[in-house]
N, C-alpha and C. Protein backbone atom coordinates (compact mmCIF):
# COMPACT_ATOMS: atom_id res chain seq x y z
N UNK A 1 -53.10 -36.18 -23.61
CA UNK A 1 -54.00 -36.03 -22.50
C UNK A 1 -54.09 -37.33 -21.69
N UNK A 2 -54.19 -38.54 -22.05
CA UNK A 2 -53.70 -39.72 -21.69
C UNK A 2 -52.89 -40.26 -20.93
N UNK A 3 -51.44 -39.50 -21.55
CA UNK A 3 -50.62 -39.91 -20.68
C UNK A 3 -50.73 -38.92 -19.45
N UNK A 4 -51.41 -37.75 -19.62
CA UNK A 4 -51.17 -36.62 -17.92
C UNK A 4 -51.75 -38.17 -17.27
N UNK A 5 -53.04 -38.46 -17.65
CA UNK A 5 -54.34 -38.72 -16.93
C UNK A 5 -53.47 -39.93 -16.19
N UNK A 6 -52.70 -40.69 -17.01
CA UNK A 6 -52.32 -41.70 -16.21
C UNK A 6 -51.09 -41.65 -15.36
N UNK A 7 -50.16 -40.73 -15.79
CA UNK A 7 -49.23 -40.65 -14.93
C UNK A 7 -50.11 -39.64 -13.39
N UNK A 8 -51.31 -38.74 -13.94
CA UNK A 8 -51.72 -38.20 -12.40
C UNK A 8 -52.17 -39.33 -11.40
N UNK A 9 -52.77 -40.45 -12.37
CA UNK A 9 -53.61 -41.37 -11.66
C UNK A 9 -52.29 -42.41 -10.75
N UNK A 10 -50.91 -42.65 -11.29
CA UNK A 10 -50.09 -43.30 -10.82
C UNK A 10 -49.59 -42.36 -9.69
N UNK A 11 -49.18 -41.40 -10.17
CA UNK A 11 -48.61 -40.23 -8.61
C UNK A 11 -49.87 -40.72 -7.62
N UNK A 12 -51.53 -40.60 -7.99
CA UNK A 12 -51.73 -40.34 -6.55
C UNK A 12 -51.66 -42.16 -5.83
N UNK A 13 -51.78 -42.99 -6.89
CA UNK A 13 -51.38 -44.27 -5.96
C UNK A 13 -50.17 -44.20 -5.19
N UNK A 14 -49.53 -44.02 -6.06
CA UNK A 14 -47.90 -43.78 -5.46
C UNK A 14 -48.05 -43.06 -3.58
N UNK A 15 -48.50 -41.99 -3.68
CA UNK A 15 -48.61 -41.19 -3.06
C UNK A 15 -49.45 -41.60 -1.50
N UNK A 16 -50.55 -42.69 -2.05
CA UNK A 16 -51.80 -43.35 -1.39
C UNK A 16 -50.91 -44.85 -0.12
N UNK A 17 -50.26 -45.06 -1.53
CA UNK A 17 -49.10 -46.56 -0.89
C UNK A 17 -47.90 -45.84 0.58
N UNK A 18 -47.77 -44.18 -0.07
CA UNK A 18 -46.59 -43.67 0.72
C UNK A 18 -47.20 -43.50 1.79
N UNK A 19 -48.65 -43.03 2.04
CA UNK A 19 -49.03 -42.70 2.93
C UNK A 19 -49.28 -44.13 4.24
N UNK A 20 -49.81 -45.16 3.39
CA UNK A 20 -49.87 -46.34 3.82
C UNK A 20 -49.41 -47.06 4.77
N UNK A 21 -47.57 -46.89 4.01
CA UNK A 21 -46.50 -47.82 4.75
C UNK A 21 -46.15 -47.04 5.56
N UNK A 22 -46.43 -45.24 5.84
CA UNK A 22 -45.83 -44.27 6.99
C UNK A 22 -46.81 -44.73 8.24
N UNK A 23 -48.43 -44.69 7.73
CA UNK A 23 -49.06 -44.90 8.92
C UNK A 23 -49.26 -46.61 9.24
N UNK A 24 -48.42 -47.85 8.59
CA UNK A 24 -48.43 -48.53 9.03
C UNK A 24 -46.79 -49.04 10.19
N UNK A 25 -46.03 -48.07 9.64
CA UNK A 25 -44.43 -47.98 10.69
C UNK A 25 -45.08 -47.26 11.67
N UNK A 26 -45.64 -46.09 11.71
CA UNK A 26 -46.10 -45.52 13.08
C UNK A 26 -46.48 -46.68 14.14
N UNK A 27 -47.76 -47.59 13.36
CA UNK A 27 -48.56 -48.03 14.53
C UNK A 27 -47.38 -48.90 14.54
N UNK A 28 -47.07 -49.84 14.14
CA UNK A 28 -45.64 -50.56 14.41
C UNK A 28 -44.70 -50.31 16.09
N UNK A 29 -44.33 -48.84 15.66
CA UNK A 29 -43.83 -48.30 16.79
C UNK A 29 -43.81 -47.88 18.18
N UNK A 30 -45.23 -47.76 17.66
CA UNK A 30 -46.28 -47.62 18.79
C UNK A 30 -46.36 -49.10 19.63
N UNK A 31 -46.83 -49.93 19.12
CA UNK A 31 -47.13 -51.00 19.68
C UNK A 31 -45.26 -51.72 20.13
N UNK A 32 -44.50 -51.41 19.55
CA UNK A 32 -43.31 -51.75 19.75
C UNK A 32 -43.30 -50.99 21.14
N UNK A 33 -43.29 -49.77 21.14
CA UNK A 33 -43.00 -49.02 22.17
C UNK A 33 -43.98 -49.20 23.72
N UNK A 34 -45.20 -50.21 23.44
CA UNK A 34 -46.38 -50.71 24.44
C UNK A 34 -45.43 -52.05 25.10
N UNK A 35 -44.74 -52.39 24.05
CA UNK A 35 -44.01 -54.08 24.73
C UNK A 35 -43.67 -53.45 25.45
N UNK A 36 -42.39 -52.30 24.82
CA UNK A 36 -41.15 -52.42 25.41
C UNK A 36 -41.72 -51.58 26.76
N UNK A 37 -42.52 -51.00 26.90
CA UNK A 37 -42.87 -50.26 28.46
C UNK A 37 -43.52 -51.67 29.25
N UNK A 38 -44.30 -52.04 28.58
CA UNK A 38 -44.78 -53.32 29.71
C UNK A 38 -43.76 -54.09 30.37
N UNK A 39 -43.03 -54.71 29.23
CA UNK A 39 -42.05 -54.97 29.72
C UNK A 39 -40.83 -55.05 31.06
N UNK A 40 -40.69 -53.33 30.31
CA UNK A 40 -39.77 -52.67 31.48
C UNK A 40 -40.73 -52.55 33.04
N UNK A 41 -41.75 -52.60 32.93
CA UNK A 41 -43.08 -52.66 34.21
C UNK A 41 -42.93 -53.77 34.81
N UNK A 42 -42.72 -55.14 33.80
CA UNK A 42 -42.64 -55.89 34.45
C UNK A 42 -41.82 -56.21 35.18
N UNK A 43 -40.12 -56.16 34.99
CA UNK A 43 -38.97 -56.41 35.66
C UNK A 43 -38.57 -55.43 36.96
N UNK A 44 -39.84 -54.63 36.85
CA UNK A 44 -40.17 -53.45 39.06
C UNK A 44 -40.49 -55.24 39.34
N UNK A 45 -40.72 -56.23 39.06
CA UNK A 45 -41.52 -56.76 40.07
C UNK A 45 -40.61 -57.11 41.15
N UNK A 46 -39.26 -57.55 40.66
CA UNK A 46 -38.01 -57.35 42.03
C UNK A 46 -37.91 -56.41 43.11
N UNK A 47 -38.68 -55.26 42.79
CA UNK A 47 -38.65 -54.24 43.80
C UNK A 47 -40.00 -54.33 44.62
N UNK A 48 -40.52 -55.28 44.51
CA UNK A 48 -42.06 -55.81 44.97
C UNK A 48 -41.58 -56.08 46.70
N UNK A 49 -40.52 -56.82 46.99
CA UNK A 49 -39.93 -56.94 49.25
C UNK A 49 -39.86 -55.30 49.28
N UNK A 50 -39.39 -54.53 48.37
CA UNK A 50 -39.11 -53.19 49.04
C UNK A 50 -40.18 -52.47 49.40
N UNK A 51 -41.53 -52.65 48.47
CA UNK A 51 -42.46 -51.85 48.18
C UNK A 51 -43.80 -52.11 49.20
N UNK A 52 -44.01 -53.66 49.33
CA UNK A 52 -45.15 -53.81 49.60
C UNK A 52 -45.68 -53.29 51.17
N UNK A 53 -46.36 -52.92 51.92
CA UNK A 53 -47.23 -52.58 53.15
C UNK A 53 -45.89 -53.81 54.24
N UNK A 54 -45.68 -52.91 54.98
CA UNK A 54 -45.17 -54.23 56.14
C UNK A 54 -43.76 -54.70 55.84
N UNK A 55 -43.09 -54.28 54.59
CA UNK A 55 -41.67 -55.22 54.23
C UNK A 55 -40.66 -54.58 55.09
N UNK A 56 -39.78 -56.07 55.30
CA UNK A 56 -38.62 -55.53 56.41
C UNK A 56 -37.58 -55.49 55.72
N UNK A 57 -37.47 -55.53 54.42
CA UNK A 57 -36.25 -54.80 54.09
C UNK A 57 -36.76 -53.54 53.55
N UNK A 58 -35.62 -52.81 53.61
CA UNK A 58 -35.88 -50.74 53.75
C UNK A 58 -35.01 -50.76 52.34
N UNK A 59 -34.01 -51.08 51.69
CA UNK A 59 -33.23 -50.73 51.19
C UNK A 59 -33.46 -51.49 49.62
N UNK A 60 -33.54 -51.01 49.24
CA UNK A 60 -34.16 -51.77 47.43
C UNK A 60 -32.09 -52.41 47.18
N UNK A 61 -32.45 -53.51 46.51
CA UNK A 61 -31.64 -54.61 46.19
C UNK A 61 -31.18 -53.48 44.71
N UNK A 62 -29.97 -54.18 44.25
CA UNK A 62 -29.13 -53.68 43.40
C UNK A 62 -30.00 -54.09 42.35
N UNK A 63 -30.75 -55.38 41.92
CA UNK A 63 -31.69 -55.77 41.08
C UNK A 63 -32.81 -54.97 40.77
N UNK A 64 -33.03 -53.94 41.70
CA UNK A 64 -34.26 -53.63 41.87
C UNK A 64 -34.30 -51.78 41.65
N UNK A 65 -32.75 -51.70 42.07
CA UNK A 65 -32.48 -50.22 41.80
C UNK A 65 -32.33 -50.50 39.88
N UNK A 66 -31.30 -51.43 39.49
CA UNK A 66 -31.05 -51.25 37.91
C UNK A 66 -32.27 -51.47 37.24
N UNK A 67 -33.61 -52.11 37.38
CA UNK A 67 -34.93 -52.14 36.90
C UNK A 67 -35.48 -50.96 36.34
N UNK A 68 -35.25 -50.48 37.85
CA UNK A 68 -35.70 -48.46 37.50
C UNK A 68 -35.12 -47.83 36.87
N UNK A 69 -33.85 -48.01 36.72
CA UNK A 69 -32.56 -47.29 36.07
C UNK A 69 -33.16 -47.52 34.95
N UNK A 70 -33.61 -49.04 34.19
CA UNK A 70 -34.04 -49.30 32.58
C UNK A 70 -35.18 -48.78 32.34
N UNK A 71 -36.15 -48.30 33.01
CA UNK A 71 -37.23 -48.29 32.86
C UNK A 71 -37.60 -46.74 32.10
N UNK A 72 -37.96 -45.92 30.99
CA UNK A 72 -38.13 -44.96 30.62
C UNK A 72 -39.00 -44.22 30.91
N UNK A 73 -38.45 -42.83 31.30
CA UNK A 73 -39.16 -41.53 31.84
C UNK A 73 -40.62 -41.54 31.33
N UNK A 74 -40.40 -41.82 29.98
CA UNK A 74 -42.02 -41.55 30.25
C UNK A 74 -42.95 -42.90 30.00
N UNK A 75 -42.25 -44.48 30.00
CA UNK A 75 -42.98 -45.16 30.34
C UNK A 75 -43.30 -45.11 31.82
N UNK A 76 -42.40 -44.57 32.75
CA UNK A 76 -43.03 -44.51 34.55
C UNK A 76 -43.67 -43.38 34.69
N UNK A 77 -43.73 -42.27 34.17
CA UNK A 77 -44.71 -41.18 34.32
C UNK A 77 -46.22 -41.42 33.52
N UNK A 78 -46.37 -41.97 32.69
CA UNK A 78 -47.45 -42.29 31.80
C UNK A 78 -48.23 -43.45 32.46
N UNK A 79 -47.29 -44.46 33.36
CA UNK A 79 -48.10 -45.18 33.93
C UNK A 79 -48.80 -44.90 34.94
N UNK A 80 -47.86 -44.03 35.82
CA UNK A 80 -48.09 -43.34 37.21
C UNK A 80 -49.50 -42.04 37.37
N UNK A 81 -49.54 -41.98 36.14
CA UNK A 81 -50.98 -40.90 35.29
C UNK A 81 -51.56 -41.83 35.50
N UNK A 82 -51.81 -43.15 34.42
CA UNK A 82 -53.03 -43.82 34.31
C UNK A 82 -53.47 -44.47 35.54
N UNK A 83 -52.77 -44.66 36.53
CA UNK A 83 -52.89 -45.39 37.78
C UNK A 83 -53.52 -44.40 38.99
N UNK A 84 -53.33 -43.03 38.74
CA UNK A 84 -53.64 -42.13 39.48
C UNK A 84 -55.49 -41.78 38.95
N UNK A 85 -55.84 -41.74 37.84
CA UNK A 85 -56.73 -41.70 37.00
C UNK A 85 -57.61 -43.29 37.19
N UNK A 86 -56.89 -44.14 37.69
CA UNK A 86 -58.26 -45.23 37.88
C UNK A 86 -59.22 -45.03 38.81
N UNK A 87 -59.22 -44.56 40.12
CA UNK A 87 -59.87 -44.72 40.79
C UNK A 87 -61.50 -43.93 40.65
N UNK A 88 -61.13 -42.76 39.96
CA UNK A 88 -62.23 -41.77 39.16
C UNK A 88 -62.96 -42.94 37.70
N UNK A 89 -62.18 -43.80 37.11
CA UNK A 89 -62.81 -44.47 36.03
C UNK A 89 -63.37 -45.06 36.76
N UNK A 90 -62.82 -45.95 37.93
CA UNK A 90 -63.60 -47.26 38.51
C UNK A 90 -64.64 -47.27 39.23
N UNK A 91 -65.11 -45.82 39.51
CA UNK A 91 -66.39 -44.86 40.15
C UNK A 91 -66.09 -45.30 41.70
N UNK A 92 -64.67 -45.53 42.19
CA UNK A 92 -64.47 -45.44 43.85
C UNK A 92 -63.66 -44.58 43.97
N UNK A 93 -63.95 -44.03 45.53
CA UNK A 93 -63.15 -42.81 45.79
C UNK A 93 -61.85 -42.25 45.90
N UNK A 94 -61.57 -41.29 45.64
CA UNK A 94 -59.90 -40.66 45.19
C UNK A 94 -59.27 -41.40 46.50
N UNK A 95 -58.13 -41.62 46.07
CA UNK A 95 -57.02 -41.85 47.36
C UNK A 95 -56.45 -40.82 47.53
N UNK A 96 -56.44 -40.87 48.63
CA UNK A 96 -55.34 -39.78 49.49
C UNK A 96 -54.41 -40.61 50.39
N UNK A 97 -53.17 -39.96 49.96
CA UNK A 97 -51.96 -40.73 50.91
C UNK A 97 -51.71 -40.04 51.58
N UNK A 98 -51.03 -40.47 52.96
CA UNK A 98 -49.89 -39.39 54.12
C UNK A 98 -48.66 -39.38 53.62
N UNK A 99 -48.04 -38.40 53.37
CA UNK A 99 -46.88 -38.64 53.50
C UNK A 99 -45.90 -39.76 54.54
């Protein structure tokens, strides 16, 4: 009876540790996956002459097209959410653009 008790008591450590190191690789990944989008956010800033109000160049630079090219689908859609969603957090009013 002894030995069940202790080999049950070792399975559920076992089991406790497995669970452990899975939900400590998740957050890992997670936060791996926060660089690597910031990151890639940061290197649009080359496309900053194309973008801003007033710029006289029209045509985004080869630097500035391959940025976007690196940048992942759903790190630019996930940002493009949260950025659309501030103006309702920041309690000022919705933007509306013209085409």
């Amino acid at each position: 009876m002894a030995v069940v008790k202790s080999l049950v008591c070792h399975s559920s450590q076992a089991a406790v540790l497995l669970l452990l190191l899975v939900v400590a690789s998740v957050q890992t990944r997670t936060s791996k996956a926060q660089l690597s989008c910031t990151n890639q956010l940061i290197n649009l800033n080359v496309c900053a002459p194309f973008m801003v109000p007033g710029a006289t160049e029209t045509q985004p630079s080869s630097l500035c097209c391959g940025a976007l090219q690196a940048v992942q689908h759903d790190c630019l859609c996930s940002t493009l959410r949260i950025a659309a969603q501030l103006p309702s957090q920041c309690n000022v009013p919705p933007l509306y653009c013209a085409t």
